[in-house]
PDB file of N, CA and C in Angstrom:
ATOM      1  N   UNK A   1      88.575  58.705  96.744  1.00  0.00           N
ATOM      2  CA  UNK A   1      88.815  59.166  95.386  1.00  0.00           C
ATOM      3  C   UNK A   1      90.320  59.085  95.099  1.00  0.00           C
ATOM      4  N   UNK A   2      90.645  58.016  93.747  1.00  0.00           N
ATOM      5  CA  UNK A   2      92.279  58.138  93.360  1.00  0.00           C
ATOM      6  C   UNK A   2      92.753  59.597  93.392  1.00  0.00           C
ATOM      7  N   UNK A   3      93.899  59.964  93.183  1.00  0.00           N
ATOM      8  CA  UNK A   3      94.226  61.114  92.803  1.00  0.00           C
ATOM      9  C   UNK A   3      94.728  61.077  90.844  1.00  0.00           C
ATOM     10  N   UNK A   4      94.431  61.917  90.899  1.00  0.00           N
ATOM     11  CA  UNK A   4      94.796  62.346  89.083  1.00  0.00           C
ATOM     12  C   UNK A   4      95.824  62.939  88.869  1.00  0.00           C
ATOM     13  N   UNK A   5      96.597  62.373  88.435  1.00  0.00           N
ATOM     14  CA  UNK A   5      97.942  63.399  88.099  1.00  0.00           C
ATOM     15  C   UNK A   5      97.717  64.056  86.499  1.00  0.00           C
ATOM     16  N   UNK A   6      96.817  64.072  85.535  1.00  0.00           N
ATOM     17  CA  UNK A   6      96.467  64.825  84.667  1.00  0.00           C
ATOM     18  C   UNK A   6      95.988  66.275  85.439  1.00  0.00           C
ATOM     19  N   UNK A   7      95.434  66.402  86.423  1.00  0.00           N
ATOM     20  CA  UNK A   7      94.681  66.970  87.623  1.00  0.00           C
ATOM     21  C   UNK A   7      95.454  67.833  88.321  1.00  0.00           C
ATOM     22  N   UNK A   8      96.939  67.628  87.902  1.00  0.00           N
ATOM     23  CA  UNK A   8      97.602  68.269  88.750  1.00  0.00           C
ATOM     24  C   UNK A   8      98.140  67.908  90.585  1.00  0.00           C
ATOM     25  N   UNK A   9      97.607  66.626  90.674  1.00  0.00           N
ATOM     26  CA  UNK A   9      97.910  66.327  92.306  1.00  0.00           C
ATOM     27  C   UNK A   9      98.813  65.714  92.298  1.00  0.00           C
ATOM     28  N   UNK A  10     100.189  65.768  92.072  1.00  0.00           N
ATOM     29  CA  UNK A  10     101.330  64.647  91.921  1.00  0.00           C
ATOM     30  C   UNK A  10     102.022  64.401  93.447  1.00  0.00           C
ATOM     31  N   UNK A  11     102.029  65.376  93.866  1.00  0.00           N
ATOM     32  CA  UNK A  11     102.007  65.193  95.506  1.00  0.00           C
ATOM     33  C   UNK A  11     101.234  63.485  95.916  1.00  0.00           C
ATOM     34  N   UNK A  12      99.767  63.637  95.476  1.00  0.00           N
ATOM     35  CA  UNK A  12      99.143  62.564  96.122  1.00  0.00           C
ATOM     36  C   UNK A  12      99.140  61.429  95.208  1.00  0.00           C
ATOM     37  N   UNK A  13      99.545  61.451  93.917  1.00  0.00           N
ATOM     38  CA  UNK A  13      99.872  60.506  93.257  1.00  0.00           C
ATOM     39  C   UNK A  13     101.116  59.656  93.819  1.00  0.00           C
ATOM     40  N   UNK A  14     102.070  60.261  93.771  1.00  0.00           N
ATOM     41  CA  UNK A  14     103.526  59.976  94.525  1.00  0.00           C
ATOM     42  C   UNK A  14     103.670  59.476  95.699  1.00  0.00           C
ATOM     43  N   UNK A  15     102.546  59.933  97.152  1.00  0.00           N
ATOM     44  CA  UNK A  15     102.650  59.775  98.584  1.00  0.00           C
ATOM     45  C   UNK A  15     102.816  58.929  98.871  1.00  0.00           C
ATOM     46  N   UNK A  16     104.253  58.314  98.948  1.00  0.00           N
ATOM     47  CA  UNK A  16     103.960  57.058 100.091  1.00  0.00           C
ATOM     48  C   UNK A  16     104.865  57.482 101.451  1.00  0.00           C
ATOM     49  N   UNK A  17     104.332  56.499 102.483  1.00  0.00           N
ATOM     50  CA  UNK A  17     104.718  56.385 103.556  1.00  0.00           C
ATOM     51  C   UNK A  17     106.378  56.645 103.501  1.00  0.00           C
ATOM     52  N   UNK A  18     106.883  55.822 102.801  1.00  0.00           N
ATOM     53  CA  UNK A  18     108.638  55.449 102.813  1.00  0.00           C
ATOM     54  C   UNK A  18     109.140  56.898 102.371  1.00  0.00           C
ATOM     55  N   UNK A  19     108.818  57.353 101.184  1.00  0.00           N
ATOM     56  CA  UNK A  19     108.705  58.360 100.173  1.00  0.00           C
ATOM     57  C   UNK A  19     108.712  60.015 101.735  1.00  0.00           C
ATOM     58  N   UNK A  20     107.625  59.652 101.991  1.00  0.00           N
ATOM     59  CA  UNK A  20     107.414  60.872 103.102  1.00  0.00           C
ATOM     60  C   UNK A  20     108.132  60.934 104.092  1.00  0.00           C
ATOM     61  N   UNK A  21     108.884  59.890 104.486  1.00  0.00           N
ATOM     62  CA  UNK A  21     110.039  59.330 105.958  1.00  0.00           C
ATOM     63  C   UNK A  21     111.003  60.047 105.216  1.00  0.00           C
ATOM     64  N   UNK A  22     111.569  59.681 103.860  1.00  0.00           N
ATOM     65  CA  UNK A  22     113.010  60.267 103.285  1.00  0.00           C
ATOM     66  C   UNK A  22     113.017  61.792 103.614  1.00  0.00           C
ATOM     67  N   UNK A  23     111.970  62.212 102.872  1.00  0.00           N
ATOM     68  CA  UNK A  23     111.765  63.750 102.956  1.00  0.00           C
ATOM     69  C   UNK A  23     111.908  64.279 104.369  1.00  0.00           C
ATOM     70  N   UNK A  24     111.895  63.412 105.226  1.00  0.00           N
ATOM     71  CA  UNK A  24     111.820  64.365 106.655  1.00  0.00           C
ATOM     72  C   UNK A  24     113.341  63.831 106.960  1.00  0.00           C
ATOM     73  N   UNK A  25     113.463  62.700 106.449  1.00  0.00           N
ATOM     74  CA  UNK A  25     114.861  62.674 106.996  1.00  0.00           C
ATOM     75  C   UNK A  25     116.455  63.513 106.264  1.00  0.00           C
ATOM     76  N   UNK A  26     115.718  63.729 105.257  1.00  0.00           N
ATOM     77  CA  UNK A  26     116.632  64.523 104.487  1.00  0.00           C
ATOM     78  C   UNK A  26     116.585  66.057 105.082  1.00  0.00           C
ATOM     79  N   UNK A  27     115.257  66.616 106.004  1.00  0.00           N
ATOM     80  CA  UNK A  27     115.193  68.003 106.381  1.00  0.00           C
ATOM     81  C   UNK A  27     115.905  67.950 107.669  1.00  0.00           C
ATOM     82  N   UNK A  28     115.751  66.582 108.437  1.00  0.00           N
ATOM     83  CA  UNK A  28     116.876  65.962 109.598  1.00  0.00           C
ATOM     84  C   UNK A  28     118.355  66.756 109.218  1.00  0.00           C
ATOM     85  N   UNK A  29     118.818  65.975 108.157  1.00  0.00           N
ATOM     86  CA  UNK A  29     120.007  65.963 108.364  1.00  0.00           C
ATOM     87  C   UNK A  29     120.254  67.592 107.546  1.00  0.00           C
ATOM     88  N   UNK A  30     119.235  68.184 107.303  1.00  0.00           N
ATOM     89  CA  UNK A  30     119.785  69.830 106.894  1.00  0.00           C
ATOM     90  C   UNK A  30     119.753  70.412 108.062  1.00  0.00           C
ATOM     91  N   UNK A  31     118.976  70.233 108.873  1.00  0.00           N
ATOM     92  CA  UNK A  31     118.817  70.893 109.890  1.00  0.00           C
ATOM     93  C   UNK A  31     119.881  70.623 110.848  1.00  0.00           C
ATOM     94  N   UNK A  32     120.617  68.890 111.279  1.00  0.00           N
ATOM     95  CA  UNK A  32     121.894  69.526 111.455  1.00  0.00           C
ATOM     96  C   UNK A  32     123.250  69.979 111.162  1.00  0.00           C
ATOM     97  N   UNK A  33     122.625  70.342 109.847  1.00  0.00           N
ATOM     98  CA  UNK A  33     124.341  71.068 109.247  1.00  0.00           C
ATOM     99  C   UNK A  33     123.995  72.632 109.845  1.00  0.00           C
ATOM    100  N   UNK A  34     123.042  73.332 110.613  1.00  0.00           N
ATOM    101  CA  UNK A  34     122.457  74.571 110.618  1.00  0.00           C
ATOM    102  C   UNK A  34     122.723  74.517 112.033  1.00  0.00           C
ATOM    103  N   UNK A  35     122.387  73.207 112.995  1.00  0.00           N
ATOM    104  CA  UNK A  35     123.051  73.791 114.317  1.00  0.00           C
ATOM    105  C   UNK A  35     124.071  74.781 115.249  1.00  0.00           C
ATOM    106  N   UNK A  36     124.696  74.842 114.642  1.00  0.00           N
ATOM    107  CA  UNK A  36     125.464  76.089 115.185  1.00  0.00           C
ATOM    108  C   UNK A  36     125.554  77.351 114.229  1.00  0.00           C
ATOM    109  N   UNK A  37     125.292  77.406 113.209  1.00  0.00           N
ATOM    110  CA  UNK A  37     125.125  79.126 112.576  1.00  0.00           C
ATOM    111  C   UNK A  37     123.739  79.229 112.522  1.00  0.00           C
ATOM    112  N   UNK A  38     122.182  78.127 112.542  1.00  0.00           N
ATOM    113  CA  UNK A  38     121.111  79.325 112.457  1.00  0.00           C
ATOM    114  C   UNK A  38     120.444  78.211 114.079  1.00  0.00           C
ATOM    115  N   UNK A  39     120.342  78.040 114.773  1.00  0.00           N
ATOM    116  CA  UNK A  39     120.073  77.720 116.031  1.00  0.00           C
ATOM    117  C   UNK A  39     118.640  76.899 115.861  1.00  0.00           C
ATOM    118  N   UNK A  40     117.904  78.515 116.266  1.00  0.00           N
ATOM    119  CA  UNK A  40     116.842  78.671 116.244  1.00  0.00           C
ATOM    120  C   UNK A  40     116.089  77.730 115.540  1.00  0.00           C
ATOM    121  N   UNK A  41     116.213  78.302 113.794  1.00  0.00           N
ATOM    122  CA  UNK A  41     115.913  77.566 112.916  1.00  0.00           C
ATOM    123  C   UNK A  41     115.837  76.026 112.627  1.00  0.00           C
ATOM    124  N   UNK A  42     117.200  75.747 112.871  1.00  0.00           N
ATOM    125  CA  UNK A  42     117.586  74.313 112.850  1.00  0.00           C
ATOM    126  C   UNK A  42     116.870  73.670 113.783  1.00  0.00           C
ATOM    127  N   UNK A  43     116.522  73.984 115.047  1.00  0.00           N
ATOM    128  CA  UNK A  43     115.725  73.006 116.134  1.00  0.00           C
ATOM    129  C   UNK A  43     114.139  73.582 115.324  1.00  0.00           C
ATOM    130  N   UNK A  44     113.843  74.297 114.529  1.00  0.00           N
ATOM    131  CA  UNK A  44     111.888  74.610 114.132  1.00  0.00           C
ATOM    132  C   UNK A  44     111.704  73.342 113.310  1.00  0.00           C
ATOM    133  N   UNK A  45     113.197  73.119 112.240  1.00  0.00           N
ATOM    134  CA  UNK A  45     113.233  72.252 110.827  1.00  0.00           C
ATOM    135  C   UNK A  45     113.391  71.268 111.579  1.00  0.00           C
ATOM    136  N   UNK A  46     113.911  70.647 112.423  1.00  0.00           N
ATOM    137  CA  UNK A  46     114.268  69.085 113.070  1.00  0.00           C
ATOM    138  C   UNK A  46     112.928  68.996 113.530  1.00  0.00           C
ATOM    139  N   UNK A  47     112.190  69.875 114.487  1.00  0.00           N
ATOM    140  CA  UNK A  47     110.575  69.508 115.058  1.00  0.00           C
ATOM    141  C   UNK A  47     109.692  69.003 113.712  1.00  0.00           C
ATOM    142  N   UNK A  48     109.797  69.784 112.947  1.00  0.00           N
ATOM    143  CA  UNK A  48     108.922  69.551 111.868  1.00  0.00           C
ATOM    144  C   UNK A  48     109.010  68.397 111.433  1.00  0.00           C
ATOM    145  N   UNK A  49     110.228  67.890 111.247  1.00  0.00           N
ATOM    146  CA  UNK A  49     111.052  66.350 110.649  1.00  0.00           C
ATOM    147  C   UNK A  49     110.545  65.341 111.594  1.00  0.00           C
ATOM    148  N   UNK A  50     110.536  65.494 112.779  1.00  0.00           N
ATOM    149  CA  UNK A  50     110.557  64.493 113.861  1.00  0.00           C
ATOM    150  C   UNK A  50     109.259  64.109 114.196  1.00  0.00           C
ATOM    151  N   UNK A  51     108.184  65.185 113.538  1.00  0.00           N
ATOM    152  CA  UNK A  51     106.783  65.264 114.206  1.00  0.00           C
ATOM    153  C   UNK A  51     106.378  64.227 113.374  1.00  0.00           C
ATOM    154  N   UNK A  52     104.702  63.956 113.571  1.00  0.00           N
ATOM    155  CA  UNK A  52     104.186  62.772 113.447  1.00  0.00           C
ATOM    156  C   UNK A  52     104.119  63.010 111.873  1.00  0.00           C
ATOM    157  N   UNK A  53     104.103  61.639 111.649  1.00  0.00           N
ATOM    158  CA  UNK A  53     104.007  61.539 109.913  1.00  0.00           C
ATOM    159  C   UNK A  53     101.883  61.678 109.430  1.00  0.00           C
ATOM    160  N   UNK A  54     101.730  62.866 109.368  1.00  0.00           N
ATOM    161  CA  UNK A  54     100.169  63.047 109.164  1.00  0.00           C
ATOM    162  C   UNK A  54      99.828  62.084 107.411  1.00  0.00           C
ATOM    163  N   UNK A  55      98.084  62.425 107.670  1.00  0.00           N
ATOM    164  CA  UNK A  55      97.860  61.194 106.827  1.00  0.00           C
ATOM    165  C   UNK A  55      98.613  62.027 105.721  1.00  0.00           C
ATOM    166  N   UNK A  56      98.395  61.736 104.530  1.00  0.00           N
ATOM    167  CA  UNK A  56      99.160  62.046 102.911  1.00  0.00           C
ATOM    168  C   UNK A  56      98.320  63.235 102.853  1.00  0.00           C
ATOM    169  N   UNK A  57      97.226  63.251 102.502  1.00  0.00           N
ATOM    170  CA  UNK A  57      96.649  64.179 102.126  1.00  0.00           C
ATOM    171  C   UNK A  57      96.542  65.279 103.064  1.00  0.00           C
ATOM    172  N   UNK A  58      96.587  65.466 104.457  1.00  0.00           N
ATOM    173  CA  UNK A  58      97.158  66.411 105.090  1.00  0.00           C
ATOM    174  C   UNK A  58      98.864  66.999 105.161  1.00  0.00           C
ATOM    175  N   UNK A  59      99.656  66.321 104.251  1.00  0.00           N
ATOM    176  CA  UNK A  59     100.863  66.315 104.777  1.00  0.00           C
ATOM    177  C   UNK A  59     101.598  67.258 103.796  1.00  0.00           C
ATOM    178  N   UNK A  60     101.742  68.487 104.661  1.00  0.00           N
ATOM    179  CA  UNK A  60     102.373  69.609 103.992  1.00  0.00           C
ATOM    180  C   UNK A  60     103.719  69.693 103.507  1.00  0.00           C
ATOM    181  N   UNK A  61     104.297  69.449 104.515  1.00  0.00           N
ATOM    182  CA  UNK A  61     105.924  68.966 104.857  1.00  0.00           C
ATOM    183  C   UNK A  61     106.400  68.124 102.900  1.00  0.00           C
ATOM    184  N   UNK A  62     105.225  67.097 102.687  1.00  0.00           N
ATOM    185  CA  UNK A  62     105.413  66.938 101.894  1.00  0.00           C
ATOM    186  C   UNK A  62     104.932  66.953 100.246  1.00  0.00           C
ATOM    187  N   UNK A  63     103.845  67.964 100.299  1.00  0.00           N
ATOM    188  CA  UNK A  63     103.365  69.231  99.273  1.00  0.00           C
ATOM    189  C   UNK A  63     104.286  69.949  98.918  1.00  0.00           C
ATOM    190  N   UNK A  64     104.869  70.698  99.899  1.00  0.00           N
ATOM    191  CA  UNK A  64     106.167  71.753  99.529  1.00  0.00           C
ATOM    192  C   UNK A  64     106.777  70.895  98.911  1.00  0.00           C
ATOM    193  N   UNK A  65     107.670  69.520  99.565  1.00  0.00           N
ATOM    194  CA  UNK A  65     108.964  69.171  98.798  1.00  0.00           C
ATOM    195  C   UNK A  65     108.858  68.408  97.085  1.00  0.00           C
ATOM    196  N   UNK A  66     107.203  68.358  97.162  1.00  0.00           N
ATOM    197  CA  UNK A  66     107.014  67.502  96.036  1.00  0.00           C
ATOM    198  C   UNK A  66     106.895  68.564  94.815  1.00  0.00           C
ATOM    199  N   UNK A  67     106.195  69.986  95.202  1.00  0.00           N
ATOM    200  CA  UNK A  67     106.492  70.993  94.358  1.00  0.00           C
ATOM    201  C   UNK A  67     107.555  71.601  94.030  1.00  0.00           C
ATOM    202  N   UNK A  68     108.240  71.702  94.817  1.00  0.00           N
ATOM    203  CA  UNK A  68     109.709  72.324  94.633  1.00  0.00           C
ATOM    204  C   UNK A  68     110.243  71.485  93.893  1.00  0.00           C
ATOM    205  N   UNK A  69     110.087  69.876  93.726  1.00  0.00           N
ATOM    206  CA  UNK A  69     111.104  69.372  92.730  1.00  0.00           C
ATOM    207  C   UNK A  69     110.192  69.186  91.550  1.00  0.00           C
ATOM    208  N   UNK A  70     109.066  69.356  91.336  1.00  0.00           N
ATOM    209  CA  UNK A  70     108.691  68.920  90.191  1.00  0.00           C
ATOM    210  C   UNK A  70     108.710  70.446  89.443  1.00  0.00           C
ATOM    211  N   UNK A  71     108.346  71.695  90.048  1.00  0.00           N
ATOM    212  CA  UNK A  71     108.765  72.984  89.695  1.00  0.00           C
ATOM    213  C   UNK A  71     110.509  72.950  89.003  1.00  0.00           C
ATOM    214  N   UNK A  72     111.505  72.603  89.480  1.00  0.00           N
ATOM    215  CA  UNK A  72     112.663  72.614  89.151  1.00  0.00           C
ATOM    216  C   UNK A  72     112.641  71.639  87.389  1.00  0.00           C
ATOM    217  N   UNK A  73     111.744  71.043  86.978  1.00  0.00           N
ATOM    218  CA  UNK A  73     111.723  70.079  85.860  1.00  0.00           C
ATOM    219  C   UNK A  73     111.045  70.958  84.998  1.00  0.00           C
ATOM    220  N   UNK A  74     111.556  70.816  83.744  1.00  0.00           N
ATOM    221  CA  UNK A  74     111.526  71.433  82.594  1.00  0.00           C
ATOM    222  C   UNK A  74     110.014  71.244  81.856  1.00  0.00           C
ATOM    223  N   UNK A  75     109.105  72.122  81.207  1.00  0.00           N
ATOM    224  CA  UNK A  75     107.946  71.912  80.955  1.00  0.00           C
ATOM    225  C   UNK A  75     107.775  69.857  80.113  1.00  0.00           C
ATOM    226  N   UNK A  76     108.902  70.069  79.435  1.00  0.00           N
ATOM    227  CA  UNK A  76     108.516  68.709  78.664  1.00  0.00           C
ATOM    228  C   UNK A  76     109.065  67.607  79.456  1.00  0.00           C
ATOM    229  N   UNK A  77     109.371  67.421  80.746  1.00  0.00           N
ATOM    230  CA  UNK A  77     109.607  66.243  81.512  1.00  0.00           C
ATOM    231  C   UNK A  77     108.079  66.247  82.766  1.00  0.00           C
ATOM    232  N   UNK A  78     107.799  67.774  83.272  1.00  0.00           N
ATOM    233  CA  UNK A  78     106.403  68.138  83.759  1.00  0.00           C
ATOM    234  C   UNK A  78     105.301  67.277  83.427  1.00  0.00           C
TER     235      UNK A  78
END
């Protein structure tokens, strides 16, 4: 089944492979600006980044980042 972005799934409208690599590599390189003031943290966010790229429709990692930016857009660009 396509996904519908009238539907609300823009996550799976959007998913691509390349698209989903950036996103982890962009949590890469936050995670090491965090190496030495949050430790811990920074090695949970790099695992997460580094782990296997799951299919789209399982892929949380990139649900969150696709909501968070389309949340940040103004109802009439939404």
């Amino acid at each position: 089944m396509a996904a519908d972005p009238d539907r609300g799934d823009v996550a799976a409208v959007l998913a691509t492979d390349e698209r989903r690599r950036a996103v982890r590599s962009w949590l890469e390189n936050l995670a090491q600006l965090g190496v030495g003031s949050v430790p811990t943290l920074s090695g949970e966010l790099a695992a997460v980044a580094r782990g296997p790229l799951p299919a789209a429709a399982d892929d949380q990692v990139w649900r969150e980042a696709t909501l968070g930016l389309t949340e940040t857009l103004g109802a009439e660009l939404n």
